[in-house]
C-alpha atoms as a PDB file:
ATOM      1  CA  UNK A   1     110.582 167.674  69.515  1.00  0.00           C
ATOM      2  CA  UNK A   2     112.602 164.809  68.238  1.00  0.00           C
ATOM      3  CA  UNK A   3     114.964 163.067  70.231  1.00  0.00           C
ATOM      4  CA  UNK A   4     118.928 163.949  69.550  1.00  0.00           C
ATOM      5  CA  UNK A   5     121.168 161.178  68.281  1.00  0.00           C
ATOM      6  CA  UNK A   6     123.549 159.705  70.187  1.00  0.00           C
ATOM      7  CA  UNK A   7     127.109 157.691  69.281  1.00  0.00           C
ATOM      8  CA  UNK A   8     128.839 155.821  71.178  1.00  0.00           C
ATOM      9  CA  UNK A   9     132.924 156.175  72.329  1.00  0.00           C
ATOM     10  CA  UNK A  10     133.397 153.074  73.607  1.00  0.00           C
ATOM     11  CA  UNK A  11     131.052 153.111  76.708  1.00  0.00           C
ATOM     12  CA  UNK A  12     130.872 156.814  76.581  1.00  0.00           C
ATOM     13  CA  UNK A  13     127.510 158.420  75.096  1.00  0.00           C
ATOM     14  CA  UNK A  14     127.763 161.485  72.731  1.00  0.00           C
ATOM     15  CA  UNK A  15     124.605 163.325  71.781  1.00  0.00           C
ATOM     16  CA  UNK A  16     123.967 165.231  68.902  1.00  0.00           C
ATOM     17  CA  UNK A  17     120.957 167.363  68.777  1.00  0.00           C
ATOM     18  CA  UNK A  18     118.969 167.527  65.796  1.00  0.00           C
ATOM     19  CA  UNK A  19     118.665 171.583  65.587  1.00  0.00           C
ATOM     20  CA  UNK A  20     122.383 171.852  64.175  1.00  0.00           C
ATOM     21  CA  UNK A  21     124.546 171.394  61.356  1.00  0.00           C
ATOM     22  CA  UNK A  22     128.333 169.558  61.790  1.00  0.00           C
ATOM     23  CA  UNK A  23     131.758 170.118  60.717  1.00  0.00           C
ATOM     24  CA  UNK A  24     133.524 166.947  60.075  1.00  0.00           C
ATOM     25  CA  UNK A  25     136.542 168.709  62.557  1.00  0.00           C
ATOM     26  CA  UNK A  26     133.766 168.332  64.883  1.00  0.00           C
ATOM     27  CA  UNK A  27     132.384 172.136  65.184  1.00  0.00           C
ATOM     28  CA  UNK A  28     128.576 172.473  65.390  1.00  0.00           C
ATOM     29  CA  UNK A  29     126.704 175.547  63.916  1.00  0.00           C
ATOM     30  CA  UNK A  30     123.455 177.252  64.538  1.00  0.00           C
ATOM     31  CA  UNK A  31     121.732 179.216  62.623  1.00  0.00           C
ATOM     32  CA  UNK A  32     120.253 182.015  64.132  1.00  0.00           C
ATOM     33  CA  UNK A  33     118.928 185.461  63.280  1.00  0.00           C
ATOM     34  CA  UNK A  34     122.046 187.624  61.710  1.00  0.00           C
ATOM     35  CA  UNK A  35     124.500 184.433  61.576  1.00  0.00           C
ATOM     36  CA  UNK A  36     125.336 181.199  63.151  1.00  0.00           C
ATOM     37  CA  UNK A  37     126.374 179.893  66.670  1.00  0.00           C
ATOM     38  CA  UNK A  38     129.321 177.770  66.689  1.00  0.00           C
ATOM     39  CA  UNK A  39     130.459 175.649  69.071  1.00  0.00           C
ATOM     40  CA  UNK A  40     132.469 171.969  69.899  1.00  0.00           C
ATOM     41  CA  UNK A  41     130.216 168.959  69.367  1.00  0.00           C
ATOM     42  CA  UNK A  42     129.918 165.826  72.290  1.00  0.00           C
ATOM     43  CA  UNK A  43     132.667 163.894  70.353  1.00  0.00           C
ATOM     44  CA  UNK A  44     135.209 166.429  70.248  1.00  0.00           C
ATOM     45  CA  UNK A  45     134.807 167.645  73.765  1.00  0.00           C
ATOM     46  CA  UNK A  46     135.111 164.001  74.980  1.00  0.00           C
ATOM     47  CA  UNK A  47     138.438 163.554  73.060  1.00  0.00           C
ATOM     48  CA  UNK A  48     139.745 166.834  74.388  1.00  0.00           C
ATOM     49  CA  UNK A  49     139.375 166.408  77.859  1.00  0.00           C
ATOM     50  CA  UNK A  50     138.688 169.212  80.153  1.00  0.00           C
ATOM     51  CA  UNK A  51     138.897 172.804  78.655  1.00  0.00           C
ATOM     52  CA  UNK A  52     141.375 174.909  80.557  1.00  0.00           C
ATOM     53  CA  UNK A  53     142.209 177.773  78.177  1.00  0.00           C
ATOM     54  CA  UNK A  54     140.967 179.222  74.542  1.00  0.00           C
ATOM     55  CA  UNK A  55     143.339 181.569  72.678  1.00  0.00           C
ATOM     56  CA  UNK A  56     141.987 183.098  69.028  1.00  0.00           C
ATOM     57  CA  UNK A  57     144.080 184.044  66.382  1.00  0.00           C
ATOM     58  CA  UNK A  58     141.754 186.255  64.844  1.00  0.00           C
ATOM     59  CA  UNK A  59     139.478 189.236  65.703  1.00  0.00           C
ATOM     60  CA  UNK A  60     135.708 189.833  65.292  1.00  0.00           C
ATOM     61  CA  UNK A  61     135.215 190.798  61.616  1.00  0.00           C
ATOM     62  CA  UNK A  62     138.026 188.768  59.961  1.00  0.00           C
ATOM     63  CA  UNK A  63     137.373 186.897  56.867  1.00  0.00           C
ATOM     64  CA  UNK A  64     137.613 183.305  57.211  1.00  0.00           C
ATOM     65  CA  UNK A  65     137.526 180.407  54.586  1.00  0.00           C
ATOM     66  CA  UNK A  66     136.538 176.872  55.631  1.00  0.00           C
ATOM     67  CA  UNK A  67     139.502 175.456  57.251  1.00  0.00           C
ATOM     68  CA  UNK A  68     140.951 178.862  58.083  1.00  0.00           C
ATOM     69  CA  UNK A  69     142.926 178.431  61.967  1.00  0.00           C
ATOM     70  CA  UNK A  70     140.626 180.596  64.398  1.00  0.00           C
ATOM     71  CA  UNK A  71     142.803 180.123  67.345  1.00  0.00           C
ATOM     72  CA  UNK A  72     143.445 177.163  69.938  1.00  0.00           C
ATOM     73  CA  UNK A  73     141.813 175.208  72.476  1.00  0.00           C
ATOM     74  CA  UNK A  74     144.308 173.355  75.420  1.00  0.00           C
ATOM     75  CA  UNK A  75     142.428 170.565  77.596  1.00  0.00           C
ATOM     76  CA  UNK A  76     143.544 167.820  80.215  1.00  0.00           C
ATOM     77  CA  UNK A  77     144.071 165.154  77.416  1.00  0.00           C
ATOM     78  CA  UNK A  78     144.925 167.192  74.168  1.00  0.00           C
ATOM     79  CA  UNK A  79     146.156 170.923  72.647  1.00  0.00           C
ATOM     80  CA  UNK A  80     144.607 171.402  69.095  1.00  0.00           C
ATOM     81  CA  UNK A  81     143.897 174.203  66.802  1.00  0.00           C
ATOM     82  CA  UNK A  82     140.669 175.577  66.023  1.00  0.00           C
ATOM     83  CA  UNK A  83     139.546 176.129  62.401  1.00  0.00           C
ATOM     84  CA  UNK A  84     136.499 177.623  60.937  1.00  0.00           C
ATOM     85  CA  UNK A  85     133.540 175.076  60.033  1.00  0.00           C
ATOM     86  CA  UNK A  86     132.410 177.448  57.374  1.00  0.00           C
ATOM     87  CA  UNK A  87     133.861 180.420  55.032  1.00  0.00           C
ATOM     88  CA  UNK A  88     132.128 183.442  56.180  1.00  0.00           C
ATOM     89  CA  UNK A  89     133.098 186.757  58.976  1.00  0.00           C
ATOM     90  CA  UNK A  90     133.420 186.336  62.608  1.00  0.00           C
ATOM     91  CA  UNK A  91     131.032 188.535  64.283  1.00  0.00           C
ATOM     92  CA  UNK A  92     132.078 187.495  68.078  1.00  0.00           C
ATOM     93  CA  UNK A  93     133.622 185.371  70.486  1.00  0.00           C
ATOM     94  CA  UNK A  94     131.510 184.062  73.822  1.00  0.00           C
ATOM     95  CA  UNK A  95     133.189 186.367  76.488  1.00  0.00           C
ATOM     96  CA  UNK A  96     131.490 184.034  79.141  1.00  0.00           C
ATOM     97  CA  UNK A  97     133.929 180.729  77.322  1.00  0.00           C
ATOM     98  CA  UNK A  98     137.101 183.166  77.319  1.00  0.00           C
ATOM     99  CA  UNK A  99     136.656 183.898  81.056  1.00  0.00           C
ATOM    100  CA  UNK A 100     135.545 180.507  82.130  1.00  0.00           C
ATOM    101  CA  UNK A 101     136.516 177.227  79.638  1.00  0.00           C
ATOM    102  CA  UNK A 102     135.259 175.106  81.695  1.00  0.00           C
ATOM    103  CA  UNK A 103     131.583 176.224  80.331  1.00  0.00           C
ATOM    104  CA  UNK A 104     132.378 173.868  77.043  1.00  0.00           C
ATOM    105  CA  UNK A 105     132.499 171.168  78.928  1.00  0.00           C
ATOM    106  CA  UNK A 106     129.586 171.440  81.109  1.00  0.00           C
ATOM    107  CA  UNK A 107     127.052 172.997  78.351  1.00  0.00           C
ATOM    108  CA  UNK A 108     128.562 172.833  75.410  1.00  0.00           C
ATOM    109  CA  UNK A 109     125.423 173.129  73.190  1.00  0.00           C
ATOM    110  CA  UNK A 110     124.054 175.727  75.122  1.00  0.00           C
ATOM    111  CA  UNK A 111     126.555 178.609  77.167  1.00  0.00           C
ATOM    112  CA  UNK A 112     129.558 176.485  76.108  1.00  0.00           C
ATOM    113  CA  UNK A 113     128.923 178.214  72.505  1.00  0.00           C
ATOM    114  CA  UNK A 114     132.461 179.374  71.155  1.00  0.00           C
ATOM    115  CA  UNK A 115     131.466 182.311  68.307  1.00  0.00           C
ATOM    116  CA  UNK A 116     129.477 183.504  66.239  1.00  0.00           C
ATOM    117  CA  UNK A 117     129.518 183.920  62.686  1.00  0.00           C
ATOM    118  CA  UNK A 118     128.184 185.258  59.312  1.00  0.00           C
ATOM    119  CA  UNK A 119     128.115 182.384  56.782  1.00  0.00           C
ATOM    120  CA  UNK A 120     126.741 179.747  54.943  1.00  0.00           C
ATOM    121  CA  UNK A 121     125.858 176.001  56.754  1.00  0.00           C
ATOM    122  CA  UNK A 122     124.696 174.749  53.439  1.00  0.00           C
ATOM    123  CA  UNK A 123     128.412 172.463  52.978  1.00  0.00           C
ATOM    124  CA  UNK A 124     127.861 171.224  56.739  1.00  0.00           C
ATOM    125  CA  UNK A 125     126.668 167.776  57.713  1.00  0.00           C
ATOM    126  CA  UNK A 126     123.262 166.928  58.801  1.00  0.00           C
ATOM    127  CA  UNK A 127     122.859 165.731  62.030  1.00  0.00           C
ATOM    128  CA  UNK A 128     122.405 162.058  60.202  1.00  0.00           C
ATOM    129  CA  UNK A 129     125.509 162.611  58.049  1.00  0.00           C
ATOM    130  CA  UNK A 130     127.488 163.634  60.813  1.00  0.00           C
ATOM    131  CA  UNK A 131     126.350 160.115  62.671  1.00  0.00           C
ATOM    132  CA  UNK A 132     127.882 158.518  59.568  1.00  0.00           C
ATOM    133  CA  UNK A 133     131.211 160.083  59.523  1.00  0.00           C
ATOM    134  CA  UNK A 134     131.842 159.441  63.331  1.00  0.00           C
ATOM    135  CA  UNK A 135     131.003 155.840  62.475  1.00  0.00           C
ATOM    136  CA  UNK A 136     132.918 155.597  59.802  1.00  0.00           C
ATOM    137  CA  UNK A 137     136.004 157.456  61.680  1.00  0.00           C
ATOM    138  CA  UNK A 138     135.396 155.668  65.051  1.00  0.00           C
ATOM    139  CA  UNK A 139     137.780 152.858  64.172  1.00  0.00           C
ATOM    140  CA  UNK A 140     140.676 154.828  63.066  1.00  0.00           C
ATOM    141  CA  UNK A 141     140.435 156.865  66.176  1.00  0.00           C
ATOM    142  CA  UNK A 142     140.374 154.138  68.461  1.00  0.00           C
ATOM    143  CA  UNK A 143     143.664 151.985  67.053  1.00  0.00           C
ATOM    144  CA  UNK A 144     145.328 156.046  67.509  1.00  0.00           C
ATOM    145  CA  UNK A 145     144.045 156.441  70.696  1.00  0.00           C
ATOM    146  CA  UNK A 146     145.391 152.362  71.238  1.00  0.00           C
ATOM    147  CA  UNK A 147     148.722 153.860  70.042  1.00  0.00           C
ATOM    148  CA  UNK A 148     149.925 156.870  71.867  1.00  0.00           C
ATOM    149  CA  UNK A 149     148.681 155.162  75.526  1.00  0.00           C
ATOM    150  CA  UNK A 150     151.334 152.228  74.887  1.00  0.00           C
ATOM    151  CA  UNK A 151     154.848 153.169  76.648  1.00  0.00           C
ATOM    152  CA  UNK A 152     156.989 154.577  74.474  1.00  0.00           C
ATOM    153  CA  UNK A 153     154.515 155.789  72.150  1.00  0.00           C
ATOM    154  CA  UNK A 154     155.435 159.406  69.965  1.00  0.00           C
ATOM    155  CA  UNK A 155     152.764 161.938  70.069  1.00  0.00           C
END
């Protein structure tokens, strides 16, 4: 088996397994048997913090398009919305996430899985093009990041 790739955060290490497609609002997807298992990637869960609560908007078998808000995640360092990596039908949410969050931090490609859905991952990234676009974004992340921990500093 091939070796994931990893990206760098500074001097944290994210790694990105090579057995999934990405969502450049940094969702992973797995195909499996009947759909695909979606989750947060490294890079997200590092900017997010530690996962207290997950909230969805939505209920197994609603029709999503790419983009379409699922629900919410809140964490120790940022709230954000959740929004589906692909258009296609939400078969389920993880009931072991809902009753403990904390299982997207510590195994986030594995238990840490956040639903599942029917749909295409032909318009995600490949692991390689998903390297690209988190070089590519790093910068602009970092100067933001710069920004909201000076005094002062809007949200």
């Amino acid at each position: 088996m091939s070796k994931p790739l990893v990206f760098w955060m500074g001097r944290a290490l994210v790694v990105l397994p090579l057995d999934r497609r990405y969502a450049p609002n940094h969702m992973w997807a797995l195909a499996e048997p009947g759909g695909l298992r979606v989750g947060l990637s490294a890079y997200a869960v590092r900017l997010l913090g530690e996962i207290h609560r997950l909230g969805w908007s939505v209920q197994p078998g609603a029709r999503m398009a790419a983009g379409d808000t699922l629900g919410y995640i809140e964490a120790s360092k940022a709230t954000s919305d959740l929004y589906s990596p692909v258009a296609g039908t939400v078969i389920e949410f993880n009931p072991a996430v809902l009753a403990k969050p904390s299982l997207v931090n510590s195994s986030l490609y594995d238990a840490g899985w956040l639903l599942r859905m029917r749909g295409d991952e032909a318009g995600l990234l490949k692991p390689e093009e998903y390297l690209a676009h988190l070089h590519a974004s790093w910068p602009l992340v970092q100067r933001l990041l710069k920004q909201q921990m000076q005094p002062g500093a809007s949200p």
